[in-house]
Protein backbone atom coordinates (compact mmCIF):
# COMPACT_ATOMS: atom_id res chain seq x y z
CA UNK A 1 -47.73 182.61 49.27
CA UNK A 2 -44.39 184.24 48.30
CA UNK A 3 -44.29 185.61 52.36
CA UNK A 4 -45.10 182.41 53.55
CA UNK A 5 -42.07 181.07 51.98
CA UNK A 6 -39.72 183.14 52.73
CA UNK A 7 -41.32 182.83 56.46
CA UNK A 8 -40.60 178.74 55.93
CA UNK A 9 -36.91 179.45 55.61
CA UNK A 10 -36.13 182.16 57.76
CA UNK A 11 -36.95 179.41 59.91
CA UNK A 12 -35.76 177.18 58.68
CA UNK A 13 -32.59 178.74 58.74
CA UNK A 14 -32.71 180.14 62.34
CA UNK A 15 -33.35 176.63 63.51
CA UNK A 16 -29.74 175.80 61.87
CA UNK A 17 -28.69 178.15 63.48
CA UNK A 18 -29.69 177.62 66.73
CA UNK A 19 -28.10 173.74 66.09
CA UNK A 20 -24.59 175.24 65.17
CA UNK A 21 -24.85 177.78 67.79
CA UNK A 22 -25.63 174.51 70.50
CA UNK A 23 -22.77 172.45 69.33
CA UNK A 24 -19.47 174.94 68.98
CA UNK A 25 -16.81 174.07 71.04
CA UNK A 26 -15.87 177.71 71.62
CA UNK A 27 -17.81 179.30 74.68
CA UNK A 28 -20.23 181.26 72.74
CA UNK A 29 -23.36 183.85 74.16
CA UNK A 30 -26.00 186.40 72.34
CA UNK A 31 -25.88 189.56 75.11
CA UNK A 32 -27.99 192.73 74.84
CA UNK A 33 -26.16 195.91 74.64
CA UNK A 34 -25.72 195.95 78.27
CA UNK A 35 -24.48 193.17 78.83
CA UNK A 36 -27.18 190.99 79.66
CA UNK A 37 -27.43 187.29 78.88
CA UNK A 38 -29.86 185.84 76.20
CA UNK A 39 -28.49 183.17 75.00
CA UNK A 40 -25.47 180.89 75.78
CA UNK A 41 -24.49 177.66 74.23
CA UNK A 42 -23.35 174.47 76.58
CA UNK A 43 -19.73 175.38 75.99
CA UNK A 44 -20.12 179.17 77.46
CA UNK A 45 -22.25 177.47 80.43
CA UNK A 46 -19.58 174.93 81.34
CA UNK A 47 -17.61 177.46 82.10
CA UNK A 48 -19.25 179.02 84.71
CA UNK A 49 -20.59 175.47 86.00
CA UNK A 50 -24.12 175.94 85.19
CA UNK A 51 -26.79 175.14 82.04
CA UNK A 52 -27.44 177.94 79.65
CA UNK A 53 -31.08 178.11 80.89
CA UNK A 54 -29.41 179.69 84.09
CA UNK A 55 -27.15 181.93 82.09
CA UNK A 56 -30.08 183.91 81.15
CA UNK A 57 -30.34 187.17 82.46
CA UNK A 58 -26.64 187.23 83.87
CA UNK A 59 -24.36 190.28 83.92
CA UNK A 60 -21.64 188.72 81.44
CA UNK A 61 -19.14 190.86 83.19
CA UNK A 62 -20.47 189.55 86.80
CA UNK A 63 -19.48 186.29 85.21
CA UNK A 64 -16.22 187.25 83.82
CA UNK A 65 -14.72 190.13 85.25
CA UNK A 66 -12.66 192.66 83.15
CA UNK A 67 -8.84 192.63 84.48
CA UNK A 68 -9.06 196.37 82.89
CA UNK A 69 -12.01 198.68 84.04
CA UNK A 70 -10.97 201.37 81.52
CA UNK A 71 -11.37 198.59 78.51
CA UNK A 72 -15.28 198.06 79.91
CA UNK A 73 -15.95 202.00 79.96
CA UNK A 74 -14.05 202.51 76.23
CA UNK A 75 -16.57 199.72 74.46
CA UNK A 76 -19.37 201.01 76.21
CA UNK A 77 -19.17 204.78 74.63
CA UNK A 78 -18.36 203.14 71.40
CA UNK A 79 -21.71 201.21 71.59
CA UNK A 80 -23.46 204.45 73.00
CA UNK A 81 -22.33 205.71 69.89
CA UNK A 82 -23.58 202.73 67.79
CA UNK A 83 -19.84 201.90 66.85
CA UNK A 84 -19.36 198.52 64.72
CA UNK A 85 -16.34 197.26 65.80
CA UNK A 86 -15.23 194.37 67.28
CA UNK A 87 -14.20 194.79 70.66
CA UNK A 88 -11.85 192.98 73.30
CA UNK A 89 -11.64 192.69 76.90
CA UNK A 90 -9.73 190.71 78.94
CA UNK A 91 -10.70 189.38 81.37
CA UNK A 92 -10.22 186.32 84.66
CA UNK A 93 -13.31 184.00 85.99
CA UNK A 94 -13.43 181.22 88.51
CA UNK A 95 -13.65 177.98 87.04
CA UNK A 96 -15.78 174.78 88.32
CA UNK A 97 -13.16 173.07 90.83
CA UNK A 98 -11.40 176.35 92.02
CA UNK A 99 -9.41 177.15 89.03
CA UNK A 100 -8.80 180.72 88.47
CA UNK A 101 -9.18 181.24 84.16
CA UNK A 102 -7.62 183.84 82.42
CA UNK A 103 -8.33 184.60 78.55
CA UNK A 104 -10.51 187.22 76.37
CA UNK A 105 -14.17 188.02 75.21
CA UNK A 106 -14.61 188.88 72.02
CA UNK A 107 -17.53 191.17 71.10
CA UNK A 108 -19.23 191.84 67.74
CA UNK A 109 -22.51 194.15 67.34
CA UNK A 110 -25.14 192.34 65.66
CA UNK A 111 -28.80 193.60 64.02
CA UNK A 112 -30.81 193.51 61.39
CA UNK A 113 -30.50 197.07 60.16
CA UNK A 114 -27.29 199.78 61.24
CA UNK A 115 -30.57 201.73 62.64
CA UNK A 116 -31.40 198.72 65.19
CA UNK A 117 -30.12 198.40 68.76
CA UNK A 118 -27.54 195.81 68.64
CA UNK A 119 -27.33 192.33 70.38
CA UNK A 120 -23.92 191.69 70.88
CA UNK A 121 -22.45 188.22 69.95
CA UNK A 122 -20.05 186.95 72.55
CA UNK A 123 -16.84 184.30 72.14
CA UNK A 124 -14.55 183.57 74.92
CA UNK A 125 -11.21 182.09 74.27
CA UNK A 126 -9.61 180.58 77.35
CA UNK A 127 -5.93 180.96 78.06
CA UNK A 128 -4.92 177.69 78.63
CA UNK A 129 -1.43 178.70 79.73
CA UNK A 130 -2.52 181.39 82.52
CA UNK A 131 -5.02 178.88 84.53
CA UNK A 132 -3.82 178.84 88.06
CA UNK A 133 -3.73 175.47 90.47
CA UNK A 134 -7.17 174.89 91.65
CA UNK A 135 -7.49 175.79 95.26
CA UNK A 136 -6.75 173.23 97.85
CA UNK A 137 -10.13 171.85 98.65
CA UNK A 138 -10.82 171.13 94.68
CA UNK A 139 -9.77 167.72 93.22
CA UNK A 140 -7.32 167.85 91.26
CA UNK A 141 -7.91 165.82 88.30
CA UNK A 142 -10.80 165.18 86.35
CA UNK A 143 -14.01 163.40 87.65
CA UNK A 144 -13.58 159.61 87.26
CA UNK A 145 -16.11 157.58 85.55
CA UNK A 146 -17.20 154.09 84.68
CA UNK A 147 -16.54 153.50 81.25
CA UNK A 148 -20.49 152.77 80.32
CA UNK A 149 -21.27 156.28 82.22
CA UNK A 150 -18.33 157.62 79.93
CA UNK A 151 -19.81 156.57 76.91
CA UNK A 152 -23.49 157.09 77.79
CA UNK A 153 -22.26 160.77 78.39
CA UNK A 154 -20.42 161.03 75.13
CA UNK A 155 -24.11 160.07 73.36
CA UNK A 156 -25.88 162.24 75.84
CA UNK A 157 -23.23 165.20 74.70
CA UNK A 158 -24.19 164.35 70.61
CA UNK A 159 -27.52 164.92 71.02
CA UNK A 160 -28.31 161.13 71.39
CA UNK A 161 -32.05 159.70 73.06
CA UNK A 162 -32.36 157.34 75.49
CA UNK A 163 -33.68 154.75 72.53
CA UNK A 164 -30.61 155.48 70.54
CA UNK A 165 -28.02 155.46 73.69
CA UNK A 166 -29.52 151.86 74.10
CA UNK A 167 -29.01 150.43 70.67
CA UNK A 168 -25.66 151.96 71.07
CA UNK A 169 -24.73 150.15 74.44
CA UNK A 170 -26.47 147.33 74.25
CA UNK A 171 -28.74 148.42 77.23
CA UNK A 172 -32.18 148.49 77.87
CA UNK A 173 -34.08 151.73 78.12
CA UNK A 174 -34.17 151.81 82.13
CA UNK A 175 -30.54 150.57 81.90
CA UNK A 176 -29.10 153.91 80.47
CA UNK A 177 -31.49 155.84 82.71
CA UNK A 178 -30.06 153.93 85.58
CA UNK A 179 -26.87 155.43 84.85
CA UNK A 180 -28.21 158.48 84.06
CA UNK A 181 -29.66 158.81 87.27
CA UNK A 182 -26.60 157.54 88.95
CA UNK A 183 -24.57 160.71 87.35
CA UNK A 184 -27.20 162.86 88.12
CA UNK A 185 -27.57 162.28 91.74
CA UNK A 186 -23.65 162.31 92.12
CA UNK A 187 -22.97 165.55 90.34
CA UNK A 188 -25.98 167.40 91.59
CA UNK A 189 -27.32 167.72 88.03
CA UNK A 190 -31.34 168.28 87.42
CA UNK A 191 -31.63 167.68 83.84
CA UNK A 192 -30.20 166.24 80.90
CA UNK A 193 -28.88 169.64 79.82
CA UNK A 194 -26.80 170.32 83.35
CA UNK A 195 -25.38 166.54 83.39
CA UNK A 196 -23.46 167.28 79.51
CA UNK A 197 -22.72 171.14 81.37
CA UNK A 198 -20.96 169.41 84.22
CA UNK A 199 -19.48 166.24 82.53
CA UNK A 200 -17.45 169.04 80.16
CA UNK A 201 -16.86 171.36 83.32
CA UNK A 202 -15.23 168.31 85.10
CA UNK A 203 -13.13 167.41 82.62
CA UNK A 204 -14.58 164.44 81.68
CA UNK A 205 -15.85 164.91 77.83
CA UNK A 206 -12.78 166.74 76.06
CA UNK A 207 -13.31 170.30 75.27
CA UNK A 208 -13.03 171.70 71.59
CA UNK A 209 -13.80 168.19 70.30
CA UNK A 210 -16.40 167.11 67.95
CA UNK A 211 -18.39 164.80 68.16
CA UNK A 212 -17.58 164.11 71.60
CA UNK A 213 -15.23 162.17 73.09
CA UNK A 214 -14.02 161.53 77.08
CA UNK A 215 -10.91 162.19 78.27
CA UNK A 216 -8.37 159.39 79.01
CA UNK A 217 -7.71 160.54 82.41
CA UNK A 218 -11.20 160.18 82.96
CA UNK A 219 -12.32 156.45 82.85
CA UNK A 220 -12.06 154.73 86.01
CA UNK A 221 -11.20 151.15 84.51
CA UNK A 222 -11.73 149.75 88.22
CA UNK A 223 -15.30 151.26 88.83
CA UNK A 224 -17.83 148.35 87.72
CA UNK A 225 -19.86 149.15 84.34
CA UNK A 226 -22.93 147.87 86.37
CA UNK A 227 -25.16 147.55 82.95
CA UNK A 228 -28.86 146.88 83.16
C-alpha cells in the first residue's frame, strides 16, 4: 500500500512537472547525452518554427549550431567523463522569417543516481541585441491578425478548450473553430499544438509573458472579426 502511494505521487508530481515544463517562457528541452531531442516545450519549438512533437529525435546542435567547435568537443569529454557541471555553448540559429539568432544553451546533467547516464536539461537564452535583419524575402513585422483570432489564440496559448474559448468570446462552438481553421489553413499549421508554435514564432503572442498576451503590433484593427 505504502508503494502504491508513493507511486500516486511520483506521478503526481511528474505530471506537474510536465505542466511547468509546457508553460515556461524560456526555450527549454530534455536531450540525451548526445545530444538528441526528447523533449521540448512550445517555447524551445517556436524557435525553430516547428511543434515539439517534431523536435523529437533532433540533433540539438543541427538545430543550433555552436559558433565555437572547440566548446562542443570540451563538454563532450567532460560528459564522457560523467562531469556535473553546467556547461555553455554559444551558439547562432535561423529564426522563422529569416532572422539570423544569436544567444547561448545552457546545459545541466540530470539522473536519478551519479551512477546513471545523464539526460541533459537544455535552456536557451536568446540575444535579443545580436538578431540580424531578416532576409529580404521575410516580412518584416509581425503576422497581422483580427482581433477575435488574436484573442482566440491568446486562450488557445493558456491551455483554453474550444467550450471555454466560447464562453470567453461570446461565440458558438463552430464559431471559434471557424477561426481556428481560418489560422490554420493560413499559417500551414496541422494541429492545435503547431498553430500556438507559430502564432509565438510570428510574433504575434508576446514571448516571456504569462498568461499570454498578443502583441500590439499585431492586431490588424481593419481585418473584420467575422464572429460566428
Amino acid at each position: 500500500m505504502l508503494v502504491d502511494l508513493v507511486r500516486r505521487e511520483a506521478v503526481t508530481w511528474r505530471n506537474r512537472a510536465l505542466l511547468l515544463f509546457d508553460r515556461v517562457a524560456m526555450p527549454v528541452a530534455v536531450c540525451d547525452v548526445y545530444g538528441a531531442v526528447l523533449l521540448a516545450n512550445p517555447a524551445m519549438a517556436a524557435e525553430c518554427g516547428t511543434t515539439p512533437g517534431r523536435l523529437r529525435g533532433r540533433d540539438v546542435l543541427d538545430l543550433f549550431s555552436p559558433r565555437e567547435a572547440t566548446q562542443v568537443e570540451r563538454i563532450a569529454q567532460a560528459l564522457r567523463l560523467r562531469h556535473r557541471s553546467r556547461y555553455q555553448v554559444s551558439v547562432r540559429w535561423r529564426a522563422p522569417g529569416g532572422v539570423e539568432r544569436c544567444g547561448e544553451l545552457t546545459a545541466d546533467p540530470v539522473s536519478d543516481s551519479a551512477q546513471d547516464t545523464p539526460a541533459l536539461l537544455v535552456m536557451l537564452r536568446v540575444d535579443a541585441a545580436r538578431a540580424s535583419s531578416p532576409s529580404p524575402a521575410a516580412p518584416a513585422g509581425p503576422a497581422r491578425v483580427a482581433p477575435m483570432e488574436a484573442r482566440i489564440l491568446a486562450l488557445l496559448a493558456a491551455g483554453a478548450t474550444t467550450a471555454r474559448a466560447a464562453r470567453e468570446t461570446a461565440l458558438t462552438t463552430d464559431g471559434v473553430t471557424y477561426h481556428l481553421r481560418r489560422l490554420s489553413s493560413r499559417w500551414g499549421a496541422s494541429n492545435r499544438t503547431e498553430l500556438v508554435a507559430r502564432a509565438y514564432a510570428l510574433g504575434v503572442l508576446r514571448a516571456g509573458v504569462w498568461p499570454p498576451e498578443v502583441s500590439d503590433v499585431a492586431r490588424d484593427p481593419e481585418a473584420p472579426d467575422d464572429g460566428a
